[in-house]
Protein backbone atom coordinates (compact mmCIF):
# COMPACT_ATOMS: atom_id res chain seq x y z
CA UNK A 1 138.11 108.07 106.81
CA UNK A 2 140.96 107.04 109.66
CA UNK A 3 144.36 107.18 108.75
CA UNK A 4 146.88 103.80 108.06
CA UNK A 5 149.17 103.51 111.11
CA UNK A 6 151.96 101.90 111.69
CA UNK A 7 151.81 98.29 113.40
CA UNK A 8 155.13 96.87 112.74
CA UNK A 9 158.25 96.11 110.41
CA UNK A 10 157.38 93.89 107.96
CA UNK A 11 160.45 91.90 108.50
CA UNK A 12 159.13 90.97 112.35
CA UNK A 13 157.33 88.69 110.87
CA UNK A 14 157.70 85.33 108.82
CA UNK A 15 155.56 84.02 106.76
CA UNK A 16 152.88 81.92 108.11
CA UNK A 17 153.30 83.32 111.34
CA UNK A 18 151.03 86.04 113.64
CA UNK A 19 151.46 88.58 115.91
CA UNK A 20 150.19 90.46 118.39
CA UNK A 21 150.30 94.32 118.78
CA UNK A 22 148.79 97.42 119.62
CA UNK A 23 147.40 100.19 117.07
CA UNK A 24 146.08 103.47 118.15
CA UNK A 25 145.60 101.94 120.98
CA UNK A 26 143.49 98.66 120.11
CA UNK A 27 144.65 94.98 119.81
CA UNK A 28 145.18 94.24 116.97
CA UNK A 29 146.13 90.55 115.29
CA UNK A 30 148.67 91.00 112.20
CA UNK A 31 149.35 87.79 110.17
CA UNK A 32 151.71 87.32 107.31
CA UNK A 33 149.81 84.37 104.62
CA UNK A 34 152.99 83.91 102.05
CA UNK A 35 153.88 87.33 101.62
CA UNK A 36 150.67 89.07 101.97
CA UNK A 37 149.80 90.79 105.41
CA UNK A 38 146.18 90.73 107.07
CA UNK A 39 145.13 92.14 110.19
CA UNK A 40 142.12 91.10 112.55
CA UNK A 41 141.13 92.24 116.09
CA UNK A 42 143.28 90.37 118.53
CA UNK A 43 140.20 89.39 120.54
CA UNK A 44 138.17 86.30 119.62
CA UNK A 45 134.23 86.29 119.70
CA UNK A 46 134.24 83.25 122.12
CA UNK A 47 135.86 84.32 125.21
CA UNK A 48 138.39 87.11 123.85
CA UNK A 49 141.21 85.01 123.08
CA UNK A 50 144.37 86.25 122.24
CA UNK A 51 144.61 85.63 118.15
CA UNK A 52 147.78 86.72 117.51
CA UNK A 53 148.62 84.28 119.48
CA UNK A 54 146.73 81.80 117.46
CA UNK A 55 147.66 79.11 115.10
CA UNK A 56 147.84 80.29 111.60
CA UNK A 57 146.87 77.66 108.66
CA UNK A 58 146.95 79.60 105.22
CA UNK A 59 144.12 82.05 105.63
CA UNK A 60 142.90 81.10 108.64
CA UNK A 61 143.88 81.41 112.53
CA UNK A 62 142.63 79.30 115.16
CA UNK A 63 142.61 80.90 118.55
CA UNK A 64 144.77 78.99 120.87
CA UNK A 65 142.34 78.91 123.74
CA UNK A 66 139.39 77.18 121.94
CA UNK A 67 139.90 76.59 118.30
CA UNK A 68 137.39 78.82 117.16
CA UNK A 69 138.91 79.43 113.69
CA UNK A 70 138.45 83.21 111.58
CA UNK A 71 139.59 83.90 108.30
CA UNK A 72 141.47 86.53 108.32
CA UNK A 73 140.70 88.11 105.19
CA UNK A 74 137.41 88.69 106.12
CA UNK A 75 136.84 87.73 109.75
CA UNK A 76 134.48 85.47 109.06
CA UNK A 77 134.04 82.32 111.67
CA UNK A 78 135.19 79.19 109.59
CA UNK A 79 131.92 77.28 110.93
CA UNK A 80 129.46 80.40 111.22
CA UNK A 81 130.16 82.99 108.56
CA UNK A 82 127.50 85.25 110.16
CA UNK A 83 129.90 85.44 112.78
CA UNK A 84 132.81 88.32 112.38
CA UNK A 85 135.54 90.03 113.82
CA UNK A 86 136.85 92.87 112.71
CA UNK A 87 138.72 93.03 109.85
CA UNK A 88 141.48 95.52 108.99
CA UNK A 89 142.42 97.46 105.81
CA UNK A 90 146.73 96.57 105.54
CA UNK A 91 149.16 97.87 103.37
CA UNK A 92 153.37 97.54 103.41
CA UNK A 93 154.92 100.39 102.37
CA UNK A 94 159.42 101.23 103.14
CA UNK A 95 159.10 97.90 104.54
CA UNK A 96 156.04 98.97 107.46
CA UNK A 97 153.20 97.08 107.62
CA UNK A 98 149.96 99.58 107.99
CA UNK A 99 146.24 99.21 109.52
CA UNK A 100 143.76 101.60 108.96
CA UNK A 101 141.13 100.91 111.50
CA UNK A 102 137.69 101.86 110.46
């Protein structure tokens, strides 16, 4: 089982905002929905769109170069549910927000 790793303060980001960043090397999409921290892959199905760079509406992002939109509890596609990105394992402990990437 992988290890949590650090992705970022938890006070970088606001909530109902994303980010983008880099964990154990991978891109990685962090999102804060009203207190409570998510994390997706950064790279949407469609044509690898940046998601942290999305547009984040409660639980779900739209990627800002198509409007494909993911929940990102569960990666899900809002119109295909068979359709997934990865979805990360998160966890804010001293104020870090942690991914474990399985």
């Amino acid at each position: 089982m992988a290890d949590f790793v650090r992705a970022m303060a938890a006070a970088e980001l606001a909530p109902g905002r994303c980010a983008e960043v880099m964990v154990a090397g991978k891109p990685v999409a962090i999102y804060n929905v009203d207190g409570t921290f998510f994390a997706t892959s950064n790279v949407c199905l469609h044509r690898g769109g940046p998601l942290g760079q999305g547009l984040l509406d409660g639980r779900h992002v739209m990627c800002p170069w198509h409007a494909w939109t993911w929940d990102v509890a569960t990666g899900e596609n809002a119109a295909n549910p068979e359709l997934k990105i990865p979805a990360y394992e998160v966890k804010v402990e001293d104020g870090q927000v942690l991914v474990r990437l399985d």
